[in-house]
N, C-alpha and C. Protein backbone atom coordinates (compact mmCIF):
# COMPACT_ATOMS: atom_id res chain seq x y z
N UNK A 1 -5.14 -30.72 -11.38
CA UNK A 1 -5.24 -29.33 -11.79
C UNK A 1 -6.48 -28.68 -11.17
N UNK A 2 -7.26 -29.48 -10.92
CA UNK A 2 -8.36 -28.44 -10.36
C UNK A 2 -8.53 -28.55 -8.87
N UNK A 3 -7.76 -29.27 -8.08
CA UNK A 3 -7.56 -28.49 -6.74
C UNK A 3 -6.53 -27.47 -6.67
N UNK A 4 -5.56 -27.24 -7.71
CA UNK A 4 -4.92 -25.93 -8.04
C UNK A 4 -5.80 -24.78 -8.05
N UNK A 5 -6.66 -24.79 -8.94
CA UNK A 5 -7.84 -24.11 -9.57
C UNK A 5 -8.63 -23.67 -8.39
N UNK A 6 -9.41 -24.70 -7.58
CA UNK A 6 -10.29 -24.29 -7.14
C UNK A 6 -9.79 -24.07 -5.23
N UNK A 7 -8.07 -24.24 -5.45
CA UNK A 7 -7.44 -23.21 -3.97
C UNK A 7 -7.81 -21.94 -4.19
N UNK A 8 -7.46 -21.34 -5.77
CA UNK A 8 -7.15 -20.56 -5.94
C UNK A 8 -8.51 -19.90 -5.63
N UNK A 9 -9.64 -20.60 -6.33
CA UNK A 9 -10.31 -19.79 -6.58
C UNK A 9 -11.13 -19.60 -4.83
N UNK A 10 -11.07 -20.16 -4.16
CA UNK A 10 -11.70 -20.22 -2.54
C UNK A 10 -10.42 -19.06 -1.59
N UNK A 11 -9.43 -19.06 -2.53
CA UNK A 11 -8.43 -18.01 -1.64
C UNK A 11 -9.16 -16.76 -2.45
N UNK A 12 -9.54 -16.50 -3.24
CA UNK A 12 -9.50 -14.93 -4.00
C UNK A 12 -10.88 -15.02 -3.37
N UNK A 13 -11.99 -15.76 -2.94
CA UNK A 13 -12.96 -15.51 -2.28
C UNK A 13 -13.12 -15.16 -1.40
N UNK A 14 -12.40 -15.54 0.25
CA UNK A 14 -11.63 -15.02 1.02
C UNK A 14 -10.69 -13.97 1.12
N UNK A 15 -9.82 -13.52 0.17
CA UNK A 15 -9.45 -11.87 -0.17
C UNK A 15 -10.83 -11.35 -0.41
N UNK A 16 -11.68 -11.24 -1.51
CA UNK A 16 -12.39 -10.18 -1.79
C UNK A 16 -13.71 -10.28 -0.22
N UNK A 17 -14.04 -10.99 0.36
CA UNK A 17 -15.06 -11.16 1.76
C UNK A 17 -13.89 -10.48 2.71
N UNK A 18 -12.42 -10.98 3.04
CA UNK A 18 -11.86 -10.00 3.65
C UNK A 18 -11.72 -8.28 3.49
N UNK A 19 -11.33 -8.11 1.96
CA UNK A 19 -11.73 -6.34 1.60
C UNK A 19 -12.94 -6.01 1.79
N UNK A 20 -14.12 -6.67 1.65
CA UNK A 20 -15.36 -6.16 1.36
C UNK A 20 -15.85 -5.73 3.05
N UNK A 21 -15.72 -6.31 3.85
CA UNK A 21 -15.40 -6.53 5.25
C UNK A 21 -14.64 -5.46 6.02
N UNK A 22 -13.18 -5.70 5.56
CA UNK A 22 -12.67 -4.93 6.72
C UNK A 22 -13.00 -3.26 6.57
N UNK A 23 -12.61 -2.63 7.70
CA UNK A 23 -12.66 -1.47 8.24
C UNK A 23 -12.02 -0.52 7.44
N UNK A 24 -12.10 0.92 7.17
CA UNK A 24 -11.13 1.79 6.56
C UNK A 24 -9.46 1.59 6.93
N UNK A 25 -9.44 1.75 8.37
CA UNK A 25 -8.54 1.61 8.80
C UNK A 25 -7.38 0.85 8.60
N UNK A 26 -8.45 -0.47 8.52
CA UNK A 26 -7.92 -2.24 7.83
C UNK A 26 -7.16 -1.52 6.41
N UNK A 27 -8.25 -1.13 5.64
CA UNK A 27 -7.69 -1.23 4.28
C UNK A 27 -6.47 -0.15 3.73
N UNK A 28 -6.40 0.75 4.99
CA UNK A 28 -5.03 1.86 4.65
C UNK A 28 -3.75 1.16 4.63
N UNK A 29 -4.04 0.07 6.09
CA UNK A 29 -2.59 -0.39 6.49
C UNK A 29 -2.72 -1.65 5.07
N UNK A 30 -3.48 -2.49 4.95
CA UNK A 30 -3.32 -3.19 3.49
C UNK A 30 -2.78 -2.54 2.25
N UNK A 31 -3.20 -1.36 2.16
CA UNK A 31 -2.90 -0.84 0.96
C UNK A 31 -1.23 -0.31 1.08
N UNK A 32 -0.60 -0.04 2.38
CA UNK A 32 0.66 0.40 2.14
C UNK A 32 1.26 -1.32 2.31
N UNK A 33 0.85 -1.91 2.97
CA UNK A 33 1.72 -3.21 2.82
C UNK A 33 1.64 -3.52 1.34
N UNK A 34 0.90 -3.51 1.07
CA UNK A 34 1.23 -3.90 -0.42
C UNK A 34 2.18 -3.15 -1.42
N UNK A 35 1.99 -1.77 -1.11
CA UNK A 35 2.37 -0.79 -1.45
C UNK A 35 4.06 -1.08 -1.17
N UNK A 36 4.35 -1.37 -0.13
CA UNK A 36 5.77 -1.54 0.53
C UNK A 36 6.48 -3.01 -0.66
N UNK A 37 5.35 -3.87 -0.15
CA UNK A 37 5.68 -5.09 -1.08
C UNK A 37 5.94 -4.94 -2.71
N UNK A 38 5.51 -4.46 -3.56
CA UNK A 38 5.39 -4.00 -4.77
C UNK A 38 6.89 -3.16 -5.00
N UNK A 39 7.49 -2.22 -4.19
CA UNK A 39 8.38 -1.29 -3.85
C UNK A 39 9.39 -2.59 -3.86
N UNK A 40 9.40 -3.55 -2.83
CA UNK A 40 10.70 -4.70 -2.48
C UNK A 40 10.63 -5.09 -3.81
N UNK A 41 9.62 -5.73 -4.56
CA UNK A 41 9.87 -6.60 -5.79
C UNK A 41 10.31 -5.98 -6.57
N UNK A 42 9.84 -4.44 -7.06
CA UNK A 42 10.30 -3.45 -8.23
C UNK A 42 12.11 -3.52 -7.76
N UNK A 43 12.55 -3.03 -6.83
CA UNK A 43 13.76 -2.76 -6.73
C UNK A 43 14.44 -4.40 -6.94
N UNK A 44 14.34 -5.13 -6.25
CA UNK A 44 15.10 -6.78 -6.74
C UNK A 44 14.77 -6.64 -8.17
N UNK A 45 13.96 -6.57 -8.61
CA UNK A 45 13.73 -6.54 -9.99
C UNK A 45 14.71 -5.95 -11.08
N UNK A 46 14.24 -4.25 -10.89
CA UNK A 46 15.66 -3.44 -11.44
C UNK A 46 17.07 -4.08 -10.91
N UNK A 47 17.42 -3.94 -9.61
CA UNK A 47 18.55 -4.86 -9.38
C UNK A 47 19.57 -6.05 -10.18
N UNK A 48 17.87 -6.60 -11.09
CA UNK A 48 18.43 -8.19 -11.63
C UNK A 48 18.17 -7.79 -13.53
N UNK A 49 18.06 -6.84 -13.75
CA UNK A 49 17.74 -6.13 -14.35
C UNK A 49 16.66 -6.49 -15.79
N UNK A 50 15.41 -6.90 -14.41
CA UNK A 50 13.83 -7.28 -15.13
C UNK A 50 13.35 -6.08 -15.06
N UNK A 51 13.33 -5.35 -16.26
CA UNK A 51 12.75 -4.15 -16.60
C UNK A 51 11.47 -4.40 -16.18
N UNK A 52 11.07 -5.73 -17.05
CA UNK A 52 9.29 -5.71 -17.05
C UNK A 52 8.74 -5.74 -15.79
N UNK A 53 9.27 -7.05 -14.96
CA UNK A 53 8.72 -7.10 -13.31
C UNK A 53 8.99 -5.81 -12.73
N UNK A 54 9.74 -5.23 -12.80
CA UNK A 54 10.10 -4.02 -12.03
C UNK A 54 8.99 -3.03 -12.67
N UNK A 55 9.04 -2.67 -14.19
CA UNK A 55 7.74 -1.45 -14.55
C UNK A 55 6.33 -2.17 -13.76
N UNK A 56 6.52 -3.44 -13.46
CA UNK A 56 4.81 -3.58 -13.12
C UNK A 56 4.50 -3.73 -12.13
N UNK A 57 5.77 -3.88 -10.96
CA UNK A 57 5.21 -3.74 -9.27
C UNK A 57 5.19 -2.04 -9.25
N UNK A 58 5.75 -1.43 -10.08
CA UNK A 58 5.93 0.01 -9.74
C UNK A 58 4.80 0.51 -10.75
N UNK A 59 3.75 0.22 -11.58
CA UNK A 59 3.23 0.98 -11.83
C UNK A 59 1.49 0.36 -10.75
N UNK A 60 1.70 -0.85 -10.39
CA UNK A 60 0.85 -1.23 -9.46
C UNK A 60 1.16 -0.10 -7.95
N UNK A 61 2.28 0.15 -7.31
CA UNK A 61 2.60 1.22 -6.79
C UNK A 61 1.82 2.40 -6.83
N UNK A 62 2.26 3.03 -8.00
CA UNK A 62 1.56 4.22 -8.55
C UNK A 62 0.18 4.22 -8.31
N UNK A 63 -0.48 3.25 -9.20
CA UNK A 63 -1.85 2.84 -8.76
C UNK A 63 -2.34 2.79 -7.17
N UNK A 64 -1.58 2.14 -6.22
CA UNK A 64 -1.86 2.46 -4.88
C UNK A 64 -1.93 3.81 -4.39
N UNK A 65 -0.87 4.21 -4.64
CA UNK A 65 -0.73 5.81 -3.91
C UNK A 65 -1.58 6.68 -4.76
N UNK A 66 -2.69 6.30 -5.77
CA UNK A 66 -3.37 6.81 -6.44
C UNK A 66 -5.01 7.08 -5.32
N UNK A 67 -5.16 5.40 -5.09
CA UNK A 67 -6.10 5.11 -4.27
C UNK A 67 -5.83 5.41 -3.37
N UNK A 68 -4.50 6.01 -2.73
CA UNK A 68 -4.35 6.72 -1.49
C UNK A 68 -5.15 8.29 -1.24
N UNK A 69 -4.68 8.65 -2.31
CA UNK A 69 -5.01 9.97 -2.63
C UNK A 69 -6.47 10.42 -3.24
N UNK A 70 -7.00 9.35 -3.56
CA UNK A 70 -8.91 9.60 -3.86
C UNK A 70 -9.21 9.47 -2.33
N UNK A 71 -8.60 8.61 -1.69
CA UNK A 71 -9.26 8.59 -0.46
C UNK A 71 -9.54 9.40 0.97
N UNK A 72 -8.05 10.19 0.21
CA UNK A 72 -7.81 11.36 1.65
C UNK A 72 -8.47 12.43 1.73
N UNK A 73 -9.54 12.51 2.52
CA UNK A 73 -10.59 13.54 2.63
C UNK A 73 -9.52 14.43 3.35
N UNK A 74 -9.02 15.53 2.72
CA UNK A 74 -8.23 16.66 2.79
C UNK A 74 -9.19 17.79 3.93
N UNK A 75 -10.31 17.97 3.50
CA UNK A 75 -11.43 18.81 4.67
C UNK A 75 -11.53 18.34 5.83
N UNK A 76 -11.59 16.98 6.04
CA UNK A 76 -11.60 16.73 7.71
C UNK A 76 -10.42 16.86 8.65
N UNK A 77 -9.23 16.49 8.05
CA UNK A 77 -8.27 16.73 9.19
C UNK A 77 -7.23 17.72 8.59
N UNK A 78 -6.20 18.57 9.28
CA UNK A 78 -5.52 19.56 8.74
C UNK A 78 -4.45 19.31 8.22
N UNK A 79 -4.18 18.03 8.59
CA UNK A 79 -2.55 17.29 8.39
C UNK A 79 -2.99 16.78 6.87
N UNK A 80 -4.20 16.49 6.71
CA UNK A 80 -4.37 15.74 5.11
C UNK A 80 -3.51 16.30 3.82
N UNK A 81 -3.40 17.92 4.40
CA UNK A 81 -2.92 18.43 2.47
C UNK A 81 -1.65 18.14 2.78
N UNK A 82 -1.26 18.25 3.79
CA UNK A 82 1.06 17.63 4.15
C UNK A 82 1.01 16.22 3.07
N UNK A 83 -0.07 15.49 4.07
CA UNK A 83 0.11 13.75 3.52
C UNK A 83 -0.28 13.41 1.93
N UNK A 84 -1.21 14.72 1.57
CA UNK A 84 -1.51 14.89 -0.28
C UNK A 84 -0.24 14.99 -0.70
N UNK A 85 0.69 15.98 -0.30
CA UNK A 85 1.71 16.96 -1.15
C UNK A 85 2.61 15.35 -1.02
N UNK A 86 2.76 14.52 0.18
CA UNK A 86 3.58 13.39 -0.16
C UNK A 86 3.38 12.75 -0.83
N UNK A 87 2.24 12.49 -0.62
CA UNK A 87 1.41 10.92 -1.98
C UNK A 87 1.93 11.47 -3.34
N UNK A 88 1.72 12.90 -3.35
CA UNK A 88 1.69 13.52 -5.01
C UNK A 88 3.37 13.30 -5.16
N UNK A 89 4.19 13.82 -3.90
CA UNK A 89 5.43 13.23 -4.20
C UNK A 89 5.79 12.27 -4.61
N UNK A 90 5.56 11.26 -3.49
CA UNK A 90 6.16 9.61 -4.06
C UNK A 90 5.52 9.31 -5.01
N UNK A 91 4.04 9.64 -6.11
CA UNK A 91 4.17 9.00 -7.37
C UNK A 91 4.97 9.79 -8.31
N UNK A 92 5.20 11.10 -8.70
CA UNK A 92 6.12 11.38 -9.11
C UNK A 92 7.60 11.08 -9.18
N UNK A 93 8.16 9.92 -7.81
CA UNK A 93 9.37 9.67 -7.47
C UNK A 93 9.41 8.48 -8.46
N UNK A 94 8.50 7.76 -8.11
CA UNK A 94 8.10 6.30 -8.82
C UNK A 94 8.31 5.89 -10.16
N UNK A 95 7.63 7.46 -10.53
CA UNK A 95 7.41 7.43 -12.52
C UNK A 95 8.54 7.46 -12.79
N UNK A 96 9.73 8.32 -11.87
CA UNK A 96 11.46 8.53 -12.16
C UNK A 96 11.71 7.50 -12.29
N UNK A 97 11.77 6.64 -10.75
CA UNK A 97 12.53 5.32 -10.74
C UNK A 97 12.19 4.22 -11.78
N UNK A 98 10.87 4.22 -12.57
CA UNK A 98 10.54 3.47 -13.39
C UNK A 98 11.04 3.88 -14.57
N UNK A 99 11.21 5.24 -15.14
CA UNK A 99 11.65 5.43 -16.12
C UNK A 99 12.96 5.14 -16.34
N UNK A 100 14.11 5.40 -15.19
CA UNK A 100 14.93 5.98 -15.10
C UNK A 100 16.06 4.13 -15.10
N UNK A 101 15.13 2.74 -14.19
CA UNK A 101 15.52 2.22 -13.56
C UNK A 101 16.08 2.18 -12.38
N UNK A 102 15.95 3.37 -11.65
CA UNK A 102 16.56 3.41 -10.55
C UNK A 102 15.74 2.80 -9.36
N UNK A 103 16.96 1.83 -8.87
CA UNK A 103 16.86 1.08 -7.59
C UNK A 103 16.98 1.66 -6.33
N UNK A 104 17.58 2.55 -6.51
CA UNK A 104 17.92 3.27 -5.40
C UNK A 104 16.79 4.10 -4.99
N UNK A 105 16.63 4.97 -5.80
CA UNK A 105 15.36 5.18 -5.82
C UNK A 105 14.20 4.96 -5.13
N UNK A 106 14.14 3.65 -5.76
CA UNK A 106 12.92 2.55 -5.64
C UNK A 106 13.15 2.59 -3.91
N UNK A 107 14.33 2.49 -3.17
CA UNK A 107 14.59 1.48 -2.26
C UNK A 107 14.06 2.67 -0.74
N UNK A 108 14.56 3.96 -1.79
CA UNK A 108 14.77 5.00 -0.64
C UNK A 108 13.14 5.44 -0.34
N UNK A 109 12.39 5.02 -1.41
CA UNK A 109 10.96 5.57 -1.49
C UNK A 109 9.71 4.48 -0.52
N UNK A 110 10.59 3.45 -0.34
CA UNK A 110 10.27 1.93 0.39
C UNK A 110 11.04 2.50 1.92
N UNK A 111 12.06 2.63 2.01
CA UNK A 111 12.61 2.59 3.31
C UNK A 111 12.34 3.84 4.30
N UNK A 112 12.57 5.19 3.55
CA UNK A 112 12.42 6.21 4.00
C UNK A 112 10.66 6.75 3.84
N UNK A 113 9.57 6.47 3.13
CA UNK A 113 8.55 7.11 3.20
C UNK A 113 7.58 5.76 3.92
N UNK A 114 7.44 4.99 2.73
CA UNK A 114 6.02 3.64 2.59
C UNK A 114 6.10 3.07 3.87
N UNK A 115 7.41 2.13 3.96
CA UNK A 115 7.61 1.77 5.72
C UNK A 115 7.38 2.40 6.82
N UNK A 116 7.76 3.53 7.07
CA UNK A 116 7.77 4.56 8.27
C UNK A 116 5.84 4.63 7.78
N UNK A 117 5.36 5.17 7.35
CA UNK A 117 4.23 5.60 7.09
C UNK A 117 3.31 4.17 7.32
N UNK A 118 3.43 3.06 7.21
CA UNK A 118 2.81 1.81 7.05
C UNK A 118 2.82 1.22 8.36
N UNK A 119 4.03 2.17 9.39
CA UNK A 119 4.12 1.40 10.49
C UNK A 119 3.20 2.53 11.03
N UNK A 120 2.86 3.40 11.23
CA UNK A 120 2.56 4.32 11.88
C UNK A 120 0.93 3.86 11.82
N UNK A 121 0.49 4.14 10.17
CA UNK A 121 -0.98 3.53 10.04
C UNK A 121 -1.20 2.43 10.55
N UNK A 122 -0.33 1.53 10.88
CA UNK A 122 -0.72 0.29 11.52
C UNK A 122 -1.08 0.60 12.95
N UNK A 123 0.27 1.15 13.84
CA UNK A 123 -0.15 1.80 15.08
C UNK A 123 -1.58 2.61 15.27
N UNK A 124 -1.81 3.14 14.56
CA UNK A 124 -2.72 3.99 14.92
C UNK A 124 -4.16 3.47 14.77
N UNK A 125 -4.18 2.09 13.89
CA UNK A 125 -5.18 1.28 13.54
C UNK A 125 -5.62 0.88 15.00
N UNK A 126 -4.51 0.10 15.40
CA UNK A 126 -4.16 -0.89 16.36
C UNK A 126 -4.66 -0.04 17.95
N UNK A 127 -4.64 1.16 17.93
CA UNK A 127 -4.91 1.64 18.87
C UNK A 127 -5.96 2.65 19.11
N UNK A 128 -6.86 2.67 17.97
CA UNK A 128 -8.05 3.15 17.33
C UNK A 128 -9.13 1.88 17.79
N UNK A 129 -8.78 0.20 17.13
CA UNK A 129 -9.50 -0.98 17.33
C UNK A 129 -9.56 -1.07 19.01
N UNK A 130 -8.39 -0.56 19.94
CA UNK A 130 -8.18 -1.14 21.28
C UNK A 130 -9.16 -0.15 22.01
N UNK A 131 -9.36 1.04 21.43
CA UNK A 131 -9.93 1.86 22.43
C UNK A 131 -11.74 2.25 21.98
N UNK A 132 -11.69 1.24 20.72
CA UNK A 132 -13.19 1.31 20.14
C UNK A 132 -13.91 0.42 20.93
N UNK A 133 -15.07 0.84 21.53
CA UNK A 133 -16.13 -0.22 22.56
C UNK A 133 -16.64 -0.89 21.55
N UNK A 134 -16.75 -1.16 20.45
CA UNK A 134 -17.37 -2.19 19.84
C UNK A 134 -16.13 -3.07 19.60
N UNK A 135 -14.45 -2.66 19.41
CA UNK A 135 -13.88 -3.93 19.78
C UNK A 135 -13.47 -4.44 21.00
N UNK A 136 -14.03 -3.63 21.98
CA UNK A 136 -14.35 -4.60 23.50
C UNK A 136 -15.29 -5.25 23.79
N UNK A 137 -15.97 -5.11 22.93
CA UNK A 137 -17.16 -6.12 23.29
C UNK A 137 -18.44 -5.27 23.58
N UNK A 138 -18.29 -4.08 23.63
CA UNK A 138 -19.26 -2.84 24.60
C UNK A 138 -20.23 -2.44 23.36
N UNK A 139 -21.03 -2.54 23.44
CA UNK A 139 -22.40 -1.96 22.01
C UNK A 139 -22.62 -0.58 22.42
């Protein structure tokens, strides 16, 4: 039991040195993967019809796109209040699908917004890191 214990506890040490660490950038595309992930489990969930697992990847959800939305400095770029009015969307979609049970819902808010949006932040990470001289090596 306590190399159970103490995987665990050397992996959550390694998560929190990885968050504490990575870059903004890092932590947008983390936060929708998770965000995406939470979305897959809620809907299998409702699907199988685990109310409880399903209210709690989706109110962990909510909670993300919460921290999405403290974070989006709306004054620096012009596109920010579009990407507010969505965030404010999809948790409002969320609270439905949780109330409501809807999977569909759940699935369309995963396929059609979180994904598309998660791939994009990733791209743009990815090509933000390639063209930054400190990740070429250049000081």
């Amino acid at each position: 039991m306590t190399t159970t214990y103490g995987s665990r506890t050397s992996a959550n040490r390694y998560l929190a040195d990885s968050l504490a660490t990575a870059s903004p950038a890092a932590l947008v595309v983390m936060l929708y993967d998770r965000l995406a992930l939470d979305l897959q489990r809620a809907e299998e969930a409702q699907r199988q019809g685990d109310r409880e697992t399903a209210h709690r990847n989706l109110v962990h959800a909510q909670d993300i796109v919460h921290e999405l939305q403290i974070g989006l400095d709306t004054k620096t770029w012009d596109g920010a209040s579009g990407l507010m009015a969505l965030y404010t969307w999809l948790g409002k979609e969320l609270v439905v699908a949780n109330v409501t049970g809807d999977a569909d819902r759940v699935a369309a808010c995963r396929t059609e917004t979180v994904e598309p949006l998660a791939d994009a932040w990733r791209q743009a990470a990815l090509e933000y890191f390639s063209a930054s001289p400190a990740a070429n090596g250049v000081a």
